[in-house]
PDB file of N, CA and C in Angstrom:
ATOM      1  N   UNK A   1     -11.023  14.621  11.924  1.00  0.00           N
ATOM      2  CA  UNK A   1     -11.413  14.155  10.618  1.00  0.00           C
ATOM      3  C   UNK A   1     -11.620  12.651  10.670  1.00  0.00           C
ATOM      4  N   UNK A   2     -12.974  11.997  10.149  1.00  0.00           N
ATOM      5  CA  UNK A   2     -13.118  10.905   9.749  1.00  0.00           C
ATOM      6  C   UNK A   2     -12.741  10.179   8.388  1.00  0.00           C
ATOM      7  N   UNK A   3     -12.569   9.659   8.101  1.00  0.00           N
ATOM      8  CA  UNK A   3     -12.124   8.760   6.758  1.00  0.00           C
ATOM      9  C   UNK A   3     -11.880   7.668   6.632  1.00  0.00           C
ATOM     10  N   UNK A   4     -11.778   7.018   5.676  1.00  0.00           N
ATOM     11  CA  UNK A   4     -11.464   5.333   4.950  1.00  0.00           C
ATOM     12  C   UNK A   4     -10.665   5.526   3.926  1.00  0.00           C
ATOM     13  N   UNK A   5     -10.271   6.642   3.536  1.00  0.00           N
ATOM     14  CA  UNK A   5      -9.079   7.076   2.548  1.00  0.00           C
ATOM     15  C   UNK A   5      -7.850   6.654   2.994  1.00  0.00           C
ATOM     16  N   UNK A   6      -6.886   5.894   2.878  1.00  0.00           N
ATOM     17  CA  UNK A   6      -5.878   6.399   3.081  1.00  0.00           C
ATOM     18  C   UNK A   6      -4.784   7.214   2.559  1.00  0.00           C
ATOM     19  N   UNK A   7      -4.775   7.773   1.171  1.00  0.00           N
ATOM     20  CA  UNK A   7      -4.402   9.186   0.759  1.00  0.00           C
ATOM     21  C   UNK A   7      -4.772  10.019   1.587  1.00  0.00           C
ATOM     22  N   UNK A   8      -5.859  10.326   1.861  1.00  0.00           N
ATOM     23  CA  UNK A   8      -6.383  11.568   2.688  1.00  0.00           C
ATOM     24  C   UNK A   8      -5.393  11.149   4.010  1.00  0.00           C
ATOM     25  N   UNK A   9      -5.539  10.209   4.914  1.00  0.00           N
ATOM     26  CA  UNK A   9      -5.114   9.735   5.800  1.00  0.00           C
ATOM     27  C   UNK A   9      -3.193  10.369   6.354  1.00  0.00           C
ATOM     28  N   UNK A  10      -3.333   9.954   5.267  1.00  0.00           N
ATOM     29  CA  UNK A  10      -1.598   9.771   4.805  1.00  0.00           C
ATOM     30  C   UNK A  10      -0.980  11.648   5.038  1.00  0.00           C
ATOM     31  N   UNK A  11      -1.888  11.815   4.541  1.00  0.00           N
ATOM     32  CA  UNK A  11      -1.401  13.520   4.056  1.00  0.00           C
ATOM     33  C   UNK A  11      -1.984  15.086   5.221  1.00  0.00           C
ATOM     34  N   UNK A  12      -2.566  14.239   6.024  1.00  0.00           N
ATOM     35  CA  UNK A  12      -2.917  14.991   7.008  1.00  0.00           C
ATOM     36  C   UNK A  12      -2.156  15.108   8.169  1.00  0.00           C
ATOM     37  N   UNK A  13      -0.986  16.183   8.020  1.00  0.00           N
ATOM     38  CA  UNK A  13      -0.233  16.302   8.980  1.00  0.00           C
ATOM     39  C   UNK A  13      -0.108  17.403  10.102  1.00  0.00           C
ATOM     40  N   UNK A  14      -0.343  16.576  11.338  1.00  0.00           N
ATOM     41  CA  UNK A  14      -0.860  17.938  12.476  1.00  0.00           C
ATOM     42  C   UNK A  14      -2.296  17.885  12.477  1.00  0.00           C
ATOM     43  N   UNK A  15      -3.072  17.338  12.004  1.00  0.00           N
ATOM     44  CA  UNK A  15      -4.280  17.221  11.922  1.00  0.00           C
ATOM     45  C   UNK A  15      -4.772  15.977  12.113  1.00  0.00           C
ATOM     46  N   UNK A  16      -5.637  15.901  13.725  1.00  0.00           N
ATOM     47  CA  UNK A  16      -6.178  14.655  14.355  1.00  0.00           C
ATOM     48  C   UNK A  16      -6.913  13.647  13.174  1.00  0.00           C
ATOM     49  N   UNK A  17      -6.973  12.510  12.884  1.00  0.00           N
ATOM     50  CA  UNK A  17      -7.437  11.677  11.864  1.00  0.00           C
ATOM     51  C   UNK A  17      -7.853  10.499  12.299  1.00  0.00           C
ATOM     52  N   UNK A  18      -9.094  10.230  12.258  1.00  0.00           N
ATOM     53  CA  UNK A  18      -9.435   8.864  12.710  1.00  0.00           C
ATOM     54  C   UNK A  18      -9.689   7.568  11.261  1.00  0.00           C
ATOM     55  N   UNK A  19      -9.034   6.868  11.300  1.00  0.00           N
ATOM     56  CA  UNK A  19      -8.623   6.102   9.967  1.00  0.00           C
ATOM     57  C   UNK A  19     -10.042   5.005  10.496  1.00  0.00           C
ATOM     58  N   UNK A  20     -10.777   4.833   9.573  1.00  0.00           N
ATOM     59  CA  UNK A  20     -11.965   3.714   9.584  1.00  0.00           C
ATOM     60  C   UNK A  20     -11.479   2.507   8.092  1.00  0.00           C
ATOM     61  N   UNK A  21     -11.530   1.740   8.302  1.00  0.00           N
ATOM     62  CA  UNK A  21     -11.624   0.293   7.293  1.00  0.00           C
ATOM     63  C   UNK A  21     -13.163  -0.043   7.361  1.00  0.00           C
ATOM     64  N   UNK A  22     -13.516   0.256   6.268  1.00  0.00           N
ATOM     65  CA  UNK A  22     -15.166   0.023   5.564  1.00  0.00           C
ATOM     66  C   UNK A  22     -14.972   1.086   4.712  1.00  0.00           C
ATOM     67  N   UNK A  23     -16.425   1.072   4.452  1.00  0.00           N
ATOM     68  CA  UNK A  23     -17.042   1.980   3.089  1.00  0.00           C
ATOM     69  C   UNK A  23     -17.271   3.039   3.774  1.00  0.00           C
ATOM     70  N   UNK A  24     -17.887   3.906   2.770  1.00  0.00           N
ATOM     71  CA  UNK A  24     -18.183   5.513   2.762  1.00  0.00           C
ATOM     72  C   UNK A  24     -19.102   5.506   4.292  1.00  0.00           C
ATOM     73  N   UNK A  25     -20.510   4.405   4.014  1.00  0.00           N
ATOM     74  CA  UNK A  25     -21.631   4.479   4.875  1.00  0.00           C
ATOM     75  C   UNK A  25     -21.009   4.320   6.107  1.00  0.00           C
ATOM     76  N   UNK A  26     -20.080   3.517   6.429  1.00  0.00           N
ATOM     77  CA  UNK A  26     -19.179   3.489   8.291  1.00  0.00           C
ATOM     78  C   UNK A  26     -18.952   4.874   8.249  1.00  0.00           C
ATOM     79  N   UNK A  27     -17.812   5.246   7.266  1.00  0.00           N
ATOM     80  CA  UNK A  27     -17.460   6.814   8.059  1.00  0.00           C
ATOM     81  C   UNK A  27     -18.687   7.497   8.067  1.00  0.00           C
ATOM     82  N   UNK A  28     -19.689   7.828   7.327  1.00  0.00           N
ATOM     83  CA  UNK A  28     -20.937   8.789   7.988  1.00  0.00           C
ATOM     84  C   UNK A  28     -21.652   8.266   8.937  1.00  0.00           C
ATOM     85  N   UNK A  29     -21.771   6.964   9.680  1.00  0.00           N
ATOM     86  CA  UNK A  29     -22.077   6.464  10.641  1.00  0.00           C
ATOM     87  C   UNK A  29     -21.421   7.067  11.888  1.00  0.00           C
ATOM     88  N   UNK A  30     -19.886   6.627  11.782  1.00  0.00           N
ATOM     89  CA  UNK A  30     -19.429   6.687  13.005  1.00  0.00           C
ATOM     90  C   UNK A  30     -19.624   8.956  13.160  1.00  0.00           C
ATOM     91  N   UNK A  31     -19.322   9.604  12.024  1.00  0.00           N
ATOM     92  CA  UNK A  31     -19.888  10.783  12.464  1.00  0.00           C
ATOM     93  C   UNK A  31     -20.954  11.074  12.820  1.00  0.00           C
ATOM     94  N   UNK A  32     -21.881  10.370  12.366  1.00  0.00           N
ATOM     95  CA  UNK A  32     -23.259  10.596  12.799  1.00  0.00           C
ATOM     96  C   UNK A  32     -23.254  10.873  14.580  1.00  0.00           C
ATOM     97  N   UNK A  33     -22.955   9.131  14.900  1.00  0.00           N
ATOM     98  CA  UNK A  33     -22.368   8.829  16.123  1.00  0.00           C
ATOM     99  C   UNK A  33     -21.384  10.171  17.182  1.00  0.00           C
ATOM    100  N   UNK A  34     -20.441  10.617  16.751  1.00  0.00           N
ATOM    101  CA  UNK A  34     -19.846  12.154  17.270  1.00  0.00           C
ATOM    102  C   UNK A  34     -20.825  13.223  17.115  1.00  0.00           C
ATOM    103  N   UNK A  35     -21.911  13.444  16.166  1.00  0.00           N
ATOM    104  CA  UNK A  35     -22.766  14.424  16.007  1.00  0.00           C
ATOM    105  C   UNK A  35     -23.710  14.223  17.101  1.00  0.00           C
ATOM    106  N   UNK A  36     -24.362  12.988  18.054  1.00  0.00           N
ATOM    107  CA  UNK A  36     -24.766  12.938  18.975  1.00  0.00           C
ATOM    108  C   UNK A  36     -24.403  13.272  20.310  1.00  0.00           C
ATOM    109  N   UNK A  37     -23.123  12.525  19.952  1.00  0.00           N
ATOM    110  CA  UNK A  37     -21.904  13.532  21.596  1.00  0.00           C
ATOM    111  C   UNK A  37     -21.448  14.611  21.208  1.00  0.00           C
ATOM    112  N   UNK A  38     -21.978  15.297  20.904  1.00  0.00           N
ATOM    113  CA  UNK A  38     -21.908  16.774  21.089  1.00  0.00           C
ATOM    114  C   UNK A  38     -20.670  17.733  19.796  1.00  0.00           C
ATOM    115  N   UNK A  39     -20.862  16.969  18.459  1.00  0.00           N
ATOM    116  CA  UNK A  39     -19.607  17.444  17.598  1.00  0.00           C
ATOM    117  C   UNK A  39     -20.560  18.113  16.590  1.00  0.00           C
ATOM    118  N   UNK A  40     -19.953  18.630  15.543  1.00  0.00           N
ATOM    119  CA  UNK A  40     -20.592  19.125  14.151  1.00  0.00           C
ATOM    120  C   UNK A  40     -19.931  19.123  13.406  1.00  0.00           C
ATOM    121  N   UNK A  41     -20.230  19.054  11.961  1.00  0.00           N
ATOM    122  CA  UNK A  41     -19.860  19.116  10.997  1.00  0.00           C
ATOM    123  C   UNK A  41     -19.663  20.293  10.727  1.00  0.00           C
ATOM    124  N   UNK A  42     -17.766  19.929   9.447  1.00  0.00           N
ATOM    125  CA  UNK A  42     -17.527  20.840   9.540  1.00  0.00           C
ATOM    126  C   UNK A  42     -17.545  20.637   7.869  1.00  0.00           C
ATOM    127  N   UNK A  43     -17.318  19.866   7.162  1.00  0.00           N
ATOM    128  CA  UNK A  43     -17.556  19.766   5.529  1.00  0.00           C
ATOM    129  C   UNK A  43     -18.554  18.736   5.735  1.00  0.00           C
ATOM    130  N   UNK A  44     -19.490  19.400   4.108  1.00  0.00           N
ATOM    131  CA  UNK A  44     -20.364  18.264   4.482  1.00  0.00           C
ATOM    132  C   UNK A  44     -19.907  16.921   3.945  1.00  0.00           C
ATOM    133  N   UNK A  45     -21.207  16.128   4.242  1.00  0.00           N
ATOM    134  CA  UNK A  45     -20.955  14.617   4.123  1.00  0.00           C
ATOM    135  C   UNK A  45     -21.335  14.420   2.780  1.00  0.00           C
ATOM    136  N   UNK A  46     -21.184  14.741   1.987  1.00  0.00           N
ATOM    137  CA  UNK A  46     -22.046  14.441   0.823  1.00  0.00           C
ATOM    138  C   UNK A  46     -21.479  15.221  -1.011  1.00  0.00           C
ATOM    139  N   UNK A  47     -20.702  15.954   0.150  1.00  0.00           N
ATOM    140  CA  UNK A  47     -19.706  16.510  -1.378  1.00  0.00           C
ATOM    141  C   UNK A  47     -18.599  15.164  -2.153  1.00  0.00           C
ATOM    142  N   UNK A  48     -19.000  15.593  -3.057  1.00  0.00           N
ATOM    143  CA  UNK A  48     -17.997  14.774  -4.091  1.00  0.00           C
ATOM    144  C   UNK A  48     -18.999  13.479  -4.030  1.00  0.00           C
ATOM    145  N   UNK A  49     -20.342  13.236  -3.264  1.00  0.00           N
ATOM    146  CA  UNK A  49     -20.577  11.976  -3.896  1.00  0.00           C
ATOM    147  C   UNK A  49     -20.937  11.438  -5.533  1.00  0.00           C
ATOM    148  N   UNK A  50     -20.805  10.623  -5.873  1.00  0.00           N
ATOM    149  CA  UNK A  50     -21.203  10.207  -6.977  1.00  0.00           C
ATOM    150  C   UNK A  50     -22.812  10.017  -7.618  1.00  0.00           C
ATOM    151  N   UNK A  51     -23.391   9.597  -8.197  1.00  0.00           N
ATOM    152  CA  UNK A  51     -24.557   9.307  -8.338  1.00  0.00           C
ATOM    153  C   UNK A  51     -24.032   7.433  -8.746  1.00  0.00           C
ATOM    154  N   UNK A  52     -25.195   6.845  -8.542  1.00  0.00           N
ATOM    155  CA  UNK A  52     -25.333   5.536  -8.548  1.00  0.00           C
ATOM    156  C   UNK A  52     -24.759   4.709  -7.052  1.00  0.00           C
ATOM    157  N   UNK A  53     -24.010   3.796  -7.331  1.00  0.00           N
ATOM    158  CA  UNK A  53     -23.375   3.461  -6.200  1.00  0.00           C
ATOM    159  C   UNK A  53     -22.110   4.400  -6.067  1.00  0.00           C
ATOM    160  N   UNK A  54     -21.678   5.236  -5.975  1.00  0.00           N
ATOM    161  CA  UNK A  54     -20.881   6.433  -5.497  1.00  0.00           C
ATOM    162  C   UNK A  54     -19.503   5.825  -5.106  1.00  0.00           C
ATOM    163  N   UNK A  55     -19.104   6.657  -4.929  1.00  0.00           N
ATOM    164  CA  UNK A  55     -17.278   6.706  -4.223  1.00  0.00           C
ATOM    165  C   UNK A  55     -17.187   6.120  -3.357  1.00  0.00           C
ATOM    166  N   UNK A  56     -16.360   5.072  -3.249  1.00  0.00           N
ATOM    167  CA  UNK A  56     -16.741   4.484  -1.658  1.00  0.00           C
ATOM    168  C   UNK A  56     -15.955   5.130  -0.716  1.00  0.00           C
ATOM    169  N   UNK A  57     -14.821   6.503  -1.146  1.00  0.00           N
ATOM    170  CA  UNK A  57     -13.902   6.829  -0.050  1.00  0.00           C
ATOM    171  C   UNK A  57     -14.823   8.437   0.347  1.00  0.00           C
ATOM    172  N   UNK A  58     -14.725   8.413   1.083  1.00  0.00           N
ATOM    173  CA  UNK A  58     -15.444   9.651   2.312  1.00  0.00           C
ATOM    174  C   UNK A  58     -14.265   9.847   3.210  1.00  0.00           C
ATOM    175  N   UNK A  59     -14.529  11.235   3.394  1.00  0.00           N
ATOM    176  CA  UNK A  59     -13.282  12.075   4.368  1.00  0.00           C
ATOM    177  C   UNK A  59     -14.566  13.086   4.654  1.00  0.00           C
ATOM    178  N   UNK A  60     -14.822  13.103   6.341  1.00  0.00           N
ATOM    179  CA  UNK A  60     -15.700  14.426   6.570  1.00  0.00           C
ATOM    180  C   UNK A  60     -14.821  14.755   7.609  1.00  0.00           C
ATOM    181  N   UNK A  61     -14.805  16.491   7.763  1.00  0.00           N
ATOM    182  CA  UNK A  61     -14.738  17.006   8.702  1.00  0.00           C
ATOM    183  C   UNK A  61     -15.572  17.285  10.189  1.00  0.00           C
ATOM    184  N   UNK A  62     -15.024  17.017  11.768  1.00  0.00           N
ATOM    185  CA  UNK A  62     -15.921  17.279  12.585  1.00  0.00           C
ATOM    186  C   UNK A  62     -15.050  18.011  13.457  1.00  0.00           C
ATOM    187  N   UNK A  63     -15.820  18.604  14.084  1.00  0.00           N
ATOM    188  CA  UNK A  63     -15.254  19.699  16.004  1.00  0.00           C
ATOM    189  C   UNK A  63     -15.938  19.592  16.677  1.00  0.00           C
ATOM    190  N   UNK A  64     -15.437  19.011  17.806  1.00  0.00           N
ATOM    191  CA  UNK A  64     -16.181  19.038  19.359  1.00  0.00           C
ATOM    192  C   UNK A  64     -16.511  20.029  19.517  1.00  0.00           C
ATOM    193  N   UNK A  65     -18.104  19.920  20.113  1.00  0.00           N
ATOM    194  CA  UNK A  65     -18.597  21.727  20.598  1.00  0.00           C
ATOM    195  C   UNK A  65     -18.738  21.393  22.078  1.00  0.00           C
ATOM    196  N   UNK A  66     -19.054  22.466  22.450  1.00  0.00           N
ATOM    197  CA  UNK A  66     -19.635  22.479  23.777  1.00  0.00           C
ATOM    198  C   UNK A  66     -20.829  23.276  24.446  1.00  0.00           C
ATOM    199  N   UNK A  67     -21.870  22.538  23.369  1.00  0.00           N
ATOM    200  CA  UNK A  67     -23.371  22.806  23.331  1.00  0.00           C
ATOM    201  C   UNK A  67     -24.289  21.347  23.388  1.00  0.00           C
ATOM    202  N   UNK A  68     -25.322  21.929  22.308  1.00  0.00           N
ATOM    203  CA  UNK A  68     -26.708  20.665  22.448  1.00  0.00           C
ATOM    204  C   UNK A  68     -25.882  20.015  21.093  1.00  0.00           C
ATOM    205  N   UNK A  69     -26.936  18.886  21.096  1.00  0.00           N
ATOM    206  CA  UNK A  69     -26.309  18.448  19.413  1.00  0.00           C
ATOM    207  C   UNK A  69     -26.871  19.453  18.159  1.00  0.00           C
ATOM    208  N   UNK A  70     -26.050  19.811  16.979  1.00  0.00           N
ATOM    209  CA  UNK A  70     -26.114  20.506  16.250  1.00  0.00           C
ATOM    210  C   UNK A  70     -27.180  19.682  15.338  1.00  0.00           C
ATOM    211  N   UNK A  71     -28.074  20.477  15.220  1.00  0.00           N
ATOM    212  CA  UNK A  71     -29.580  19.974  14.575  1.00  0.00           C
ATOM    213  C   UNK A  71     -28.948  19.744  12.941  1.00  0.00           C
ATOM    214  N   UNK A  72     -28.392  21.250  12.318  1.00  0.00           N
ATOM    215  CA  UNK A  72     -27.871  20.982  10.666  1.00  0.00           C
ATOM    216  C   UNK A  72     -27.065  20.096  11.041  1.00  0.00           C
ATOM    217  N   UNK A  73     -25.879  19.543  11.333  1.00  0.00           N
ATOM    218  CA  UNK A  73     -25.268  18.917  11.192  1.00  0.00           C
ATOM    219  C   UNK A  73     -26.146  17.383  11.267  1.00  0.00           C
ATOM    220  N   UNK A  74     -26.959  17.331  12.537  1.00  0.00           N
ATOM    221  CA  UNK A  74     -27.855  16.041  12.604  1.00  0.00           C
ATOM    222  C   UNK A  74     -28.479  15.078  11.300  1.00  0.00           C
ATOM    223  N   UNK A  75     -29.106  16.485  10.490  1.00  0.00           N
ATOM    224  CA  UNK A  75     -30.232  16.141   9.518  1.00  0.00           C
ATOM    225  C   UNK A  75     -28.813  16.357   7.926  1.00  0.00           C
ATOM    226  N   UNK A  76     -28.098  16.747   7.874  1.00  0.00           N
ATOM    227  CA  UNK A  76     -27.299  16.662   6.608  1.00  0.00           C
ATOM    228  C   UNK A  76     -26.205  15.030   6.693  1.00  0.00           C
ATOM    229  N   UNK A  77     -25.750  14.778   8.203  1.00  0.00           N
ATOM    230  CA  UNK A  77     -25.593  13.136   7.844  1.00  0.00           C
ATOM    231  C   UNK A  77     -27.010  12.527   7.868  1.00  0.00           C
ATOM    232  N   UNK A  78     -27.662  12.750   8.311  1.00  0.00           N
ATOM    233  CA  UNK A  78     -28.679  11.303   8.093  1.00  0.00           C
ATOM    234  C   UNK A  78     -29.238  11.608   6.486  1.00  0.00           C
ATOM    235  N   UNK A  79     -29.454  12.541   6.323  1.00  0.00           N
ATOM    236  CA  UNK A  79     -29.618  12.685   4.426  1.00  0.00           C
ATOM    237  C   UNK A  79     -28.540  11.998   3.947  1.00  0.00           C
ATOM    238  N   UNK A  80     -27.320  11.989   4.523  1.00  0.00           N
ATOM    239  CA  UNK A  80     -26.360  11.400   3.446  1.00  0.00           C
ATOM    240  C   UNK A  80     -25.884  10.214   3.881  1.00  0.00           C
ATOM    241  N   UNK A  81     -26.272   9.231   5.255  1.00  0.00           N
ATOM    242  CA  UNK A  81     -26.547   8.189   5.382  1.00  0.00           C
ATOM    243  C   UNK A  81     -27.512   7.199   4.449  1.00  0.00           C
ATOM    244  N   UNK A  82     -28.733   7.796   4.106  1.00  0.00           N
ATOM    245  CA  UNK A  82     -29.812   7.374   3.670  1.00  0.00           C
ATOM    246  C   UNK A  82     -29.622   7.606   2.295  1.00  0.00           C
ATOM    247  N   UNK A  83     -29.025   8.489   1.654  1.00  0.00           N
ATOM    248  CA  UNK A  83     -28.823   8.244   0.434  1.00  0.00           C
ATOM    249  C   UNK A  83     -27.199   6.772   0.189  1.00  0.00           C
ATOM    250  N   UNK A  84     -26.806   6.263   0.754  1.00  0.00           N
ATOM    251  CA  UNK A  84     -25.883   5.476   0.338  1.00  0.00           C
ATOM    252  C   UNK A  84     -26.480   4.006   0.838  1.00  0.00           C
ATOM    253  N   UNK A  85     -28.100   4.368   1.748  1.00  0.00           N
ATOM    254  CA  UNK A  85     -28.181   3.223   2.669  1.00  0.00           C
ATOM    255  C   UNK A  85     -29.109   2.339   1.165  1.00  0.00           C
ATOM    256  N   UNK A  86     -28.765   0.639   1.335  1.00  0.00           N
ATOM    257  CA  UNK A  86     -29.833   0.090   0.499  1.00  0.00           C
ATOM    258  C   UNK A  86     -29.212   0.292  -1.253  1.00  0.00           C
ATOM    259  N   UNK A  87     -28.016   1.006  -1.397  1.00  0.00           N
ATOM    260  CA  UNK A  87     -27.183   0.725  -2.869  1.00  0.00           C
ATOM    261  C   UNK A  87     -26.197  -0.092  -2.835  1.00  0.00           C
ATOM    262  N   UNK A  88     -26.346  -0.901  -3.411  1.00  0.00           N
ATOM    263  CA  UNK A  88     -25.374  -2.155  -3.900  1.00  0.00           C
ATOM    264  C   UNK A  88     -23.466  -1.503  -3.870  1.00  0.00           C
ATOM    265  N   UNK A  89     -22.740  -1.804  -3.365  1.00  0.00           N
ATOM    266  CA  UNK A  89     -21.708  -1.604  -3.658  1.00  0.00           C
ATOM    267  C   UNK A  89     -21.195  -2.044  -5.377  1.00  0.00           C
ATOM    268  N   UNK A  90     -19.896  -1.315  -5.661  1.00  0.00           N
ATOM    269  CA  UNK A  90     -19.577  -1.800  -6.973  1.00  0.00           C
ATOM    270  C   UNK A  90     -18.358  -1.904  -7.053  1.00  0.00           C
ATOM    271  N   UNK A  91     -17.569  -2.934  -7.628  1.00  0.00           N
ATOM    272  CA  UNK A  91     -16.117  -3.339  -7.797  1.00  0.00           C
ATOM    273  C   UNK A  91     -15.825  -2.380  -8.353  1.00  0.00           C
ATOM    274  N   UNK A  92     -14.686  -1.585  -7.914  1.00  0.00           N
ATOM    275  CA  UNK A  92     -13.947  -0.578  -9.264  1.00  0.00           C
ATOM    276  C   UNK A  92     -12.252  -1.246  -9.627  1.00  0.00           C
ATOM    277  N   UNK A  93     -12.036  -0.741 -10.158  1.00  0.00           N
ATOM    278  CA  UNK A  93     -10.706  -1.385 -11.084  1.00  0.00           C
ATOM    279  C   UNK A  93     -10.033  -0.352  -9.898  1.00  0.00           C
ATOM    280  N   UNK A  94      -8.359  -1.371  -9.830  1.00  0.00           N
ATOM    281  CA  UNK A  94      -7.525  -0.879  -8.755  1.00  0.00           C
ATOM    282  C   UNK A  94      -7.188   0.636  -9.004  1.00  0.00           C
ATOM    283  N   UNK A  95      -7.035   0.927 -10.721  1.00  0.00           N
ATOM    284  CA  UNK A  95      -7.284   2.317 -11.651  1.00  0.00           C
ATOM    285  C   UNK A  95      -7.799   3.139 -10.975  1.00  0.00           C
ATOM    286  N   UNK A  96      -9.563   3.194 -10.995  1.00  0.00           N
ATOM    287  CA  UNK A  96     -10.415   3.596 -10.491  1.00  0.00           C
ATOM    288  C   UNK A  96     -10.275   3.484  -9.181  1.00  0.00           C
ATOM    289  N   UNK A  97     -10.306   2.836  -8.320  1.00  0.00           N
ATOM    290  CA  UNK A  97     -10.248   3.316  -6.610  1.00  0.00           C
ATOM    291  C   UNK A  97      -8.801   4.144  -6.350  1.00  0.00           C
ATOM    292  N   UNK A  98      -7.344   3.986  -6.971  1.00  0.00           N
ATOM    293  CA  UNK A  98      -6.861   5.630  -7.215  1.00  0.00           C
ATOM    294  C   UNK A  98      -7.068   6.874  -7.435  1.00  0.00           C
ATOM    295  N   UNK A  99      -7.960   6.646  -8.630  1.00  0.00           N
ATOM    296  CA  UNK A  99      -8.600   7.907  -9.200  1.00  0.00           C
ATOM    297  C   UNK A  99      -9.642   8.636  -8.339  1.00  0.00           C
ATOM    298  N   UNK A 100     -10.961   7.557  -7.629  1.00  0.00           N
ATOM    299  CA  UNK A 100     -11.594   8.087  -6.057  1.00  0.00           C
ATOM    300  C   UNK A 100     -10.639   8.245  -5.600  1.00  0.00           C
ATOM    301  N   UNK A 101     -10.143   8.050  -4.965  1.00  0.00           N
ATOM    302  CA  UNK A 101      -9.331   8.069  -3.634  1.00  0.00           C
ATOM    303  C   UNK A 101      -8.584  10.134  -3.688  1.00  0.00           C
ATOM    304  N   UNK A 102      -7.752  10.146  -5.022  1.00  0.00           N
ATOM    305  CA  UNK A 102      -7.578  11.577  -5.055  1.00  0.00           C
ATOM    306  C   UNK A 102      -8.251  12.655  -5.189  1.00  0.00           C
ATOM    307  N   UNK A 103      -9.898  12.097  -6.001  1.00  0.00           N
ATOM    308  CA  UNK A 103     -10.719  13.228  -5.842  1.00  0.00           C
ATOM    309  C   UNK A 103     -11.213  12.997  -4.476  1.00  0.00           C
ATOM    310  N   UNK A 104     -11.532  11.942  -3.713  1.00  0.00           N
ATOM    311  CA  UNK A 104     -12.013  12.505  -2.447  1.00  0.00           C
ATOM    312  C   UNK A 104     -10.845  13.442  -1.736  1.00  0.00           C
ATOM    313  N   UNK A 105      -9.157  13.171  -1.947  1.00  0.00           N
ATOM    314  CA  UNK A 105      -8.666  13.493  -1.121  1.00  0.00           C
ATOM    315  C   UNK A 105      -8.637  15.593  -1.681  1.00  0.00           C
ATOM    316  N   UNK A 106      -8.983  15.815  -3.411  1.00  0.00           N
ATOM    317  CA  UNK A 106      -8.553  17.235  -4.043  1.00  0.00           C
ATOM    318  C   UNK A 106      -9.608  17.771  -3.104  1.00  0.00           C
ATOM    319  N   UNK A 107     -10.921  16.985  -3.237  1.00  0.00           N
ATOM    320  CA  UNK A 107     -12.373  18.101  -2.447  1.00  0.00           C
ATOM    321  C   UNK A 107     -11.733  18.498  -1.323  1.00  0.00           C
ATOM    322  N   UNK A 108     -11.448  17.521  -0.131  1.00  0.00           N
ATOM    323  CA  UNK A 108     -11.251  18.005   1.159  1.00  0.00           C
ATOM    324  C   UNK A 108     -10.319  19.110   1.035  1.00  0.00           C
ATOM    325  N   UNK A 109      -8.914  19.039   0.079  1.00  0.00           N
ATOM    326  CA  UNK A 109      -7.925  19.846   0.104  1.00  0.00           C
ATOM    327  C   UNK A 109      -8.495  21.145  -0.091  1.00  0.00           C
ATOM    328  N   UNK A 110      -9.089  21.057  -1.046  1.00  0.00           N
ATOM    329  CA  UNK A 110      -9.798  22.695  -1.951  1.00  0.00           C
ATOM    330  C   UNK A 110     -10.578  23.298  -0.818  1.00  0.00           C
ATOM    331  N   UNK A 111     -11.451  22.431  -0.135  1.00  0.00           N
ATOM    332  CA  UNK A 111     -12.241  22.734   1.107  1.00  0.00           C
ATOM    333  C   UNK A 111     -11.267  23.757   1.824  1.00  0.00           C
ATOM    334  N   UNK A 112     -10.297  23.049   2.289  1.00  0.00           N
ATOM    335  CA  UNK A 112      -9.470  23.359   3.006  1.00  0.00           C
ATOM    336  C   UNK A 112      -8.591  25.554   2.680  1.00  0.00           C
ATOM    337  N   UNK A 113      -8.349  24.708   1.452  1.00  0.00           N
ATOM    338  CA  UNK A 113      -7.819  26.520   0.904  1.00  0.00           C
ATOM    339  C   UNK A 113      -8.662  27.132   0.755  1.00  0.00           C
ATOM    340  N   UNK A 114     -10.031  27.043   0.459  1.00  0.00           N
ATOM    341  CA  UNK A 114     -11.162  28.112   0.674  1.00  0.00           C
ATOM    342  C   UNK A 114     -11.721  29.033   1.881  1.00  0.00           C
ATOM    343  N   UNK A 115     -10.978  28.093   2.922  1.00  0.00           N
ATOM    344  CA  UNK A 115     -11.009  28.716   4.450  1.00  0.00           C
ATOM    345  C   UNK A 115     -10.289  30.078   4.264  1.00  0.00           C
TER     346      UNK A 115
END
């Protein structure tokens, strides 16, 4: 798992976590980046975003394969690269980056019990 959450971070126990410091657009970068060496997505990149300048906390799921690079996975981060690429970031109240921070962390969870 990639992320900039640290709720999400925090609460993932037994479960590999790579903690990123930046915005949303680093963590779909650096997955992008694993989607080339050979990983895929496993939630997409793009749930729970916001409209406007969006959530800045992102948590995606990835798994090493041991194939070619996964084409869906390829083309659903770069859609959701390109939608965050070129929007202004926006100050949120310390309030508000709590309030992101737990809905990014409820999606992944819910993700999670739907398995």
């Amino acid at each position: 798992m990639l992320t900039n959450n640290d709720l999400v971070a925090s609460r993932q126990r037994g479960n590999p976590v790579e903690f990123l410091e930046g915005d949303a657009r680093q963590v779909l970068v650096r997955a992008r980046d694993l989607i080339h060496a050979g990983w895929r997505l496993v939630s997409h990149p793009r749930v729970g975003g916001l409209p406007g300048p969006g959530n800045p906390y992102r948590s995606v799921v990835v798994e090493r394969t041991h194939g070619p690079v996964d084409y869906q996975s390829l083309v659903a981060i770069e859609e959701a690269i390109a939608q965050l690429t070129g929007r202004p970031g926006r100050l949120w109240s310390e309030s508000a980056q709590e309030d992101l921070k737990a809905m990014d962390w409820w999606l992944l969870a819910s993700r999670e019990r739907a398995e």
